[in-house]
Protein backbone atom coordinates (compact mmCIF):
# COMPACT_ATOMS: atom_id res chain seq x y z
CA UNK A 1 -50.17 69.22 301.35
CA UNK A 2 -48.93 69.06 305.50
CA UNK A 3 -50.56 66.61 308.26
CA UNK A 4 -49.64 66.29 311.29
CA UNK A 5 -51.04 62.59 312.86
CA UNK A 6 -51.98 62.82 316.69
CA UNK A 7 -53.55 60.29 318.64
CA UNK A 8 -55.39 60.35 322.42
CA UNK A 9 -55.71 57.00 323.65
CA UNK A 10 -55.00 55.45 320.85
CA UNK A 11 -57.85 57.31 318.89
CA UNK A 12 -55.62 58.73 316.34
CA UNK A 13 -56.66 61.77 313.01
CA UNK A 14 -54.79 63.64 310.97
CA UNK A 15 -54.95 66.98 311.22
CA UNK A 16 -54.89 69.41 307.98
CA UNK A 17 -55.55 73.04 307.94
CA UNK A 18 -57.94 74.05 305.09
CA UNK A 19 -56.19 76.98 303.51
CA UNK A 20 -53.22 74.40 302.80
CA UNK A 21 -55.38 71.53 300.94
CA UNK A 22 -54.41 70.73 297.65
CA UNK A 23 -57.74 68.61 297.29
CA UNK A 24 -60.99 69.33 299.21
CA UNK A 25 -62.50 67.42 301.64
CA UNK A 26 -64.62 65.17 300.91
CA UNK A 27 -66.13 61.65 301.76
CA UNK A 28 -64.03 59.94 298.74
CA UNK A 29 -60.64 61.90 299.56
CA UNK A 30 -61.24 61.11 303.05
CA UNK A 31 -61.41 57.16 302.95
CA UNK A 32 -58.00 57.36 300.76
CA UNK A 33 -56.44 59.34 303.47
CA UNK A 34 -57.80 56.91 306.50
CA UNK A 35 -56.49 53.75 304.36
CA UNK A 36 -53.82 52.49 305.75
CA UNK A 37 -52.56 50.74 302.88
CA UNK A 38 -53.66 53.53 300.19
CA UNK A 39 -53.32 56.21 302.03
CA UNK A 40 -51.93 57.85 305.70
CA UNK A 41 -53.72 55.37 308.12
CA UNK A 42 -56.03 57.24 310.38
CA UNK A 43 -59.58 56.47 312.60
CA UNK A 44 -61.03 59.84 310.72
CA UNK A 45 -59.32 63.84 309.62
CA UNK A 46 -59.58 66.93 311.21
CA UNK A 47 -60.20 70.18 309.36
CA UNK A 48 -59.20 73.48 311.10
CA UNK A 49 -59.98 76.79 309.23
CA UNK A 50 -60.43 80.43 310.35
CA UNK A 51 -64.03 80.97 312.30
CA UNK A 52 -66.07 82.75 310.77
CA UNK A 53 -67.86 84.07 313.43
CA UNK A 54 -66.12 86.50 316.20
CA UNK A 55 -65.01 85.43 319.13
CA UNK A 56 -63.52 82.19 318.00
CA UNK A 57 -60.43 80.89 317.28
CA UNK A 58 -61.02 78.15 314.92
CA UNK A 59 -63.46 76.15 313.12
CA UNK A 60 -63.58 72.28 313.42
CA UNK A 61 -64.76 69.98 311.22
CA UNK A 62 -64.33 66.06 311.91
CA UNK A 63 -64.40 63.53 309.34
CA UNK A 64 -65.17 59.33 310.09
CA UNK A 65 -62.97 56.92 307.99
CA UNK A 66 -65.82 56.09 305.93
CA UNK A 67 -66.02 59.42 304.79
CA UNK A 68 -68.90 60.85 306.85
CA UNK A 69 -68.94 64.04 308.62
CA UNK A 70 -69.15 63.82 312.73
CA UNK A 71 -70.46 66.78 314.75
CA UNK A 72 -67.95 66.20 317.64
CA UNK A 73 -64.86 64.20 318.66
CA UNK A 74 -64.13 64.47 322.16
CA UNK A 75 -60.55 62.69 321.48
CA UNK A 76 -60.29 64.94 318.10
CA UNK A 77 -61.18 67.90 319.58
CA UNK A 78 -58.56 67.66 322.01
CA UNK A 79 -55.95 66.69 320.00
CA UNK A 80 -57.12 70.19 317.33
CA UNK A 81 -57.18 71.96 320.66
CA UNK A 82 -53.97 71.35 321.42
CA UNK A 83 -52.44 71.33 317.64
CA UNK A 84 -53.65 75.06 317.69
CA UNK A 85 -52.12 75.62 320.70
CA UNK A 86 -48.78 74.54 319.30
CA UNK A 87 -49.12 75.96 315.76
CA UNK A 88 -50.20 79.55 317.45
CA UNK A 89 -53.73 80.07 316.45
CA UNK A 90 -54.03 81.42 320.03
CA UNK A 91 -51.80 82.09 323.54
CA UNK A 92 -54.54 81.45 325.50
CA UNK A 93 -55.47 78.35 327.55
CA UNK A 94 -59.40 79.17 327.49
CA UNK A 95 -60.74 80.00 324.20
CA UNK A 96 -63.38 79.07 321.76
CA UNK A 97 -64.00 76.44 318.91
CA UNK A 98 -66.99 75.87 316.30
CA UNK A 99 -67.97 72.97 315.54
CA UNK A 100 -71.32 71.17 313.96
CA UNK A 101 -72.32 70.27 317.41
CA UNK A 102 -72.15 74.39 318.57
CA UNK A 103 -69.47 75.90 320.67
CA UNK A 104 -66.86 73.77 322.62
CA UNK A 105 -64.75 76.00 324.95
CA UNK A 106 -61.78 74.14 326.25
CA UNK A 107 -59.10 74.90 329.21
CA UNK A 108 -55.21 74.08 328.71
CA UNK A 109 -53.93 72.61 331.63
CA UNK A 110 -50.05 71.66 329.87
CA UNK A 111 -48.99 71.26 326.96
CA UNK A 112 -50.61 67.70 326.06
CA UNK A 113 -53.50 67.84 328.50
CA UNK A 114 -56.90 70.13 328.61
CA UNK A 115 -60.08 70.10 329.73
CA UNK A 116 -63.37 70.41 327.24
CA UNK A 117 -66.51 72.09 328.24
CA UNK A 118 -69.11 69.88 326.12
CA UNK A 119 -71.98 71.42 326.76
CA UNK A 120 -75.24 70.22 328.61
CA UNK A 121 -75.93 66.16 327.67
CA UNK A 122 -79.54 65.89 326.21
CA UNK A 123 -81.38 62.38 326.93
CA UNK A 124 -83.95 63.54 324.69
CA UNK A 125 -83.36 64.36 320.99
CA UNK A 126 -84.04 64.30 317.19
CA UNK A 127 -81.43 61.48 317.16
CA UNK A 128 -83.47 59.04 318.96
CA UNK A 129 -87.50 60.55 317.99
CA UNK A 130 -89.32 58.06 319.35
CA UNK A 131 -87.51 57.92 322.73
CA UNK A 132 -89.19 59.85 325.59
CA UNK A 133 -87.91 62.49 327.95
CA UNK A 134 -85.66 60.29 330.35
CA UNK A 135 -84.22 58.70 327.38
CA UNK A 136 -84.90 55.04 328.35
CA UNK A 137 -85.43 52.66 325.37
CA UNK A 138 -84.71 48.74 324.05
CA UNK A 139 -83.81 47.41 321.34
CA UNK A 140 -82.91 43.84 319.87
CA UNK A 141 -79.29 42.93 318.68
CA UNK A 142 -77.26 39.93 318.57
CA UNK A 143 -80.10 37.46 319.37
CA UNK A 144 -81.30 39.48 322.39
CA UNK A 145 -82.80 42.87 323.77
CA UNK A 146 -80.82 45.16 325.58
CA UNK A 147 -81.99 48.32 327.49
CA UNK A 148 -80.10 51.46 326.94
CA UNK A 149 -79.88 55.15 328.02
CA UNK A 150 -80.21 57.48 324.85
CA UNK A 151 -77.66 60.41 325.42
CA UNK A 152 -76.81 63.33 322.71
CA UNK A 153 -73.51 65.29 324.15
CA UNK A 154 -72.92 66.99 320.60
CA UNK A 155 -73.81 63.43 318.72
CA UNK A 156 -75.72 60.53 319.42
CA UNK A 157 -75.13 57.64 322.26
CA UNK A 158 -76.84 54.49 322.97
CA UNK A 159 -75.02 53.61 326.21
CA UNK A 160 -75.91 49.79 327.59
CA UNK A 161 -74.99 48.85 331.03
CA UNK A 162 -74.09 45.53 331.38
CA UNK A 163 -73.88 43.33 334.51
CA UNK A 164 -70.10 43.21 335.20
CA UNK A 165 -67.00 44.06 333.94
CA UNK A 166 -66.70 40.12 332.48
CA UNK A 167 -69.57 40.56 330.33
CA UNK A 168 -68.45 43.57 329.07
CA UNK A 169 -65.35 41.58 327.58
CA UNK A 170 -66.85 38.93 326.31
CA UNK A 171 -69.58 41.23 324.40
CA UNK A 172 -68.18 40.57 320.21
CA UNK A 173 -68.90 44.13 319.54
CA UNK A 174 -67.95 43.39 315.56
CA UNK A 175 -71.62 41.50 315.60
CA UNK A 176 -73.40 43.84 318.07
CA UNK A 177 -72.38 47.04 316.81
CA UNK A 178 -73.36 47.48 313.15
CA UNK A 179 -76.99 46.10 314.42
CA UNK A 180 -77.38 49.01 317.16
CA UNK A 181 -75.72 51.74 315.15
CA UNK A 182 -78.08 51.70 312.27
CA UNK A 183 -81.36 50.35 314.25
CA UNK A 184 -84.36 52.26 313.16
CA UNK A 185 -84.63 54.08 316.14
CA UNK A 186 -81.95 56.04 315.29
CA UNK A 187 -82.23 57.97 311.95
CA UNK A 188 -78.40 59.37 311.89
CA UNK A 189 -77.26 56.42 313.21
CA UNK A 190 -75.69 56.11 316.87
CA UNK A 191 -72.15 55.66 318.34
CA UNK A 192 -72.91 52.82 321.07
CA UNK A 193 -70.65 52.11 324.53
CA UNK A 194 -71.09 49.13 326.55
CA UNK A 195 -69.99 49.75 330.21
CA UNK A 196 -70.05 48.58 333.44
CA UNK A 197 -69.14 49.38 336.84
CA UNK A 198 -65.94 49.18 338.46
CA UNK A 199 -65.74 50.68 341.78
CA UNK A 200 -67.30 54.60 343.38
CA UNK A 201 -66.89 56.88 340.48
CA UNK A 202 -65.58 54.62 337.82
CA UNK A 203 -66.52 52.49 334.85
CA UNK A 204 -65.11 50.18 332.34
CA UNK A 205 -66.34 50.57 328.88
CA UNK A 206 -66.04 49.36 325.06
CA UNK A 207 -66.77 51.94 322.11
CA UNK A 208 -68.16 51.27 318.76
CA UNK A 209 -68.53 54.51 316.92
CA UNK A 210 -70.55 55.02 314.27
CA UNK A 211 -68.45 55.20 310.52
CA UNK A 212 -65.43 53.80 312.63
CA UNK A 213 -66.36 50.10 314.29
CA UNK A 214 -64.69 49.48 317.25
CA UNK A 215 -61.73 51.81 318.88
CA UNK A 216 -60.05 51.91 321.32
CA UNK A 217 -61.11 55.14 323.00
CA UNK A 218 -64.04 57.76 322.34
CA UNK A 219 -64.34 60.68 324.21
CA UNK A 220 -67.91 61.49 323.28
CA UNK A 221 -68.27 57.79 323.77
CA UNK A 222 -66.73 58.06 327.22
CA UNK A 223 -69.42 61.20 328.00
CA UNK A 224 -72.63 58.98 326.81
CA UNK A 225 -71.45 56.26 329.32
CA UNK A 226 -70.98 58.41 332.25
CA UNK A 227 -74.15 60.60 332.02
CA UNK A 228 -75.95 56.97 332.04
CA UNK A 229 -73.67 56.06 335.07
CA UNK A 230 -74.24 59.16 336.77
CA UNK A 231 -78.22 58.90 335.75
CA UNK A 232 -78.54 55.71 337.46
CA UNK A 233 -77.20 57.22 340.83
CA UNK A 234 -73.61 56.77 340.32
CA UNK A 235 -70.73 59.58 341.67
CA UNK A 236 -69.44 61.88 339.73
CA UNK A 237 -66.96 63.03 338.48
CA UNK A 238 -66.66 59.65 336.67
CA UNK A 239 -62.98 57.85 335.41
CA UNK A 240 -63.86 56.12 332.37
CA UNK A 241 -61.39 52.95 331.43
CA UNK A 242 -61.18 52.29 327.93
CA UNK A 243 -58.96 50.04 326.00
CA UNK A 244 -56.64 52.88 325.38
CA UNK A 245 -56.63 54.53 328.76
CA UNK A 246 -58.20 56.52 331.14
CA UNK A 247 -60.43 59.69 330.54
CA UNK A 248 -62.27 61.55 333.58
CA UNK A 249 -65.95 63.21 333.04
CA UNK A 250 -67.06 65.88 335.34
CA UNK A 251 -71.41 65.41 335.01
CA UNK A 252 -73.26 68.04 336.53
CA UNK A 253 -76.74 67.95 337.90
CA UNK A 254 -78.15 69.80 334.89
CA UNK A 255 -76.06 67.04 332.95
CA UNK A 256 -73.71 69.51 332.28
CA UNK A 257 -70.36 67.46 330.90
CA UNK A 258 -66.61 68.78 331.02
CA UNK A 259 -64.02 66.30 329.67
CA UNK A 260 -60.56 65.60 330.61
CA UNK A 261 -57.94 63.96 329.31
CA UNK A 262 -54.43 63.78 326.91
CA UNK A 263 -53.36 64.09 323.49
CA UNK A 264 -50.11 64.11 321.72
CA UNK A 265 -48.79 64.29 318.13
CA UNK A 266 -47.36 61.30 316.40
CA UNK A 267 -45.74 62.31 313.29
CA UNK A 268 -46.06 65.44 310.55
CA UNK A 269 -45.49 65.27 306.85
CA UNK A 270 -45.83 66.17 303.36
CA UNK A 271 -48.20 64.03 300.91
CA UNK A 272 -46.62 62.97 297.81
CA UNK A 273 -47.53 64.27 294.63
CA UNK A 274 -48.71 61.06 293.73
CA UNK A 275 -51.27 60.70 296.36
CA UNK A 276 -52.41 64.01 295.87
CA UNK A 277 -53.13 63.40 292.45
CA UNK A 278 -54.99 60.17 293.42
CA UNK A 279 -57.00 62.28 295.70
CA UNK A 280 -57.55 65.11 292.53
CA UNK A 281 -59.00 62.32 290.71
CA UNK A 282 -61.19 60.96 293.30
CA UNK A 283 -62.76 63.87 293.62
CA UNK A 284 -63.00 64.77 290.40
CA UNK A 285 -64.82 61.48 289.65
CA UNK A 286 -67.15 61.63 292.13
CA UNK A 287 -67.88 65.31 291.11
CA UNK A 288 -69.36 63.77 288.04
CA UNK A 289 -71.60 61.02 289.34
């Protein structure tokens, strides 16, 4: 069974094409492959397969560490983007990908960076059902209420401003995050980024996405925080600083978002026999329950 591992920012998945699985997917198998003691070491697996729908090159599906299922990945979706490129799935640099969040279409710029249309950022949604049209909302977390902007670009984002870019580092996102994630306003659960500014057209900001914790980059992430910046009068296009490095999102006036920024492989490989066998078992085990 081949990976290859990439990472973007530090945000790194293993990539496996589905007609080449020895095991299928699924959230047991997954969580082996993410440990990385038991199993590869990843923040969540990509799953590339043949469309099955015209007019696209690919199907993605993204998969959390803790096994759950994603609807987008703005740092995965580069990195399949540009995996296909290399593998030859496609010669083009603008072409089509499905995904459980609907159509991404991204543009190839070289060979490790592109540009991903996401789509049109919603601040209303069946992610957050109570919230109403501009999004706005509060919640308590951590011994306090914070405001936040509700954004869905493909998944859900609770984006918090915060006053400066010291608070934003002294925020202990390992207490804060679990709290907001699964709140009650949120019935899927949310991916949350605290940000702040830092200067015309840029940010700072801190990720915790949901099934992962804390990371060091999320593209998606990256999107929710600057369609709140950009909401609250703020230039765009916006350069978002994570810990892992720099991404840049183009927001439109009809909250339209494009996303920019790197990926590049890390390793490929073969899984052992071994593993794969764990992973036959796994699933087989949790076939019967």
């Amino acid at each position: 069974m081949r990976f290859e591992k990439w990472q973007a920012l530090g945000n790194d998945y293993l990539i496996v094409e589905r007609a080449e699985l020895a095991v299928a997917l699924g959230p047991e198998v997954v969580r082996r492959l993410c440990d990385p003691h038991l199993g590869v070491g990843a923040d969540g697996v990509l799953e590339l397969s043949q469309a099955d729908e015209p007019g696209f090159v690919a199907r993605l599906r993204i998969f959390n560490p803790d096994g759950s299922e994603a609807e987008l990945s703005g740092n995965g979706a580069r990195e399949a983007i540009l995996y296909l490129r290399r593998r030859g799935w496609t010669t083009s640099d603008t072409f089509s990908i499905q995904t459980a969040a609907g159509e991404i279409r991204p543009t190839i710029s070289s060979p490790t960076t592109c540009t991903v249309d996401m789509g049109r950022a919603r601040t209303r949604s069946e992610h957050y059902p109570s919230g109403g049209p501009d999004g706005h909302g509060s919640l308590d977390a951590g011994g306090r209420t914070w405001a936040f902007q509700h954004v869905a670009i493909g998944n859900p984002q609770c984006a918090i401003r915060v006053p400066d870019q010291a608070a934003l580092e002294s925020l202990d996102l390992g207490v804060l995050g679990p709290q907001i994630e699964r709140s009650a306003l949120f019935p899927n659960r949310t991916n949350v980024s605290f940000w702040a500014e830092a200067g015309p057209g840029a940010i700072r900001a801190r990720i915790f996405e949901r099934g992962v914790g804390e990371t060091l980059s999320s593209g998606t992430g990256a999107c929710g925080a600057a369609v709140a910046s950009v909401l609250r009068g703020g230039d765009s296009p916006v350069r978002v600083a994570l810990d892992g490095g720099e991404l840049e999102v183009d927001v439109g006036e009809d909250l339209h978002v494009d996303l920019a920024g790197w990926a590049v492989p890390v390793c490929a490989g073969v899984l052992s026999d071994e593993l794969v066998g764990t992973l036959r078992e796994l699933a087989s085990d949790a076939a019967r329950e």
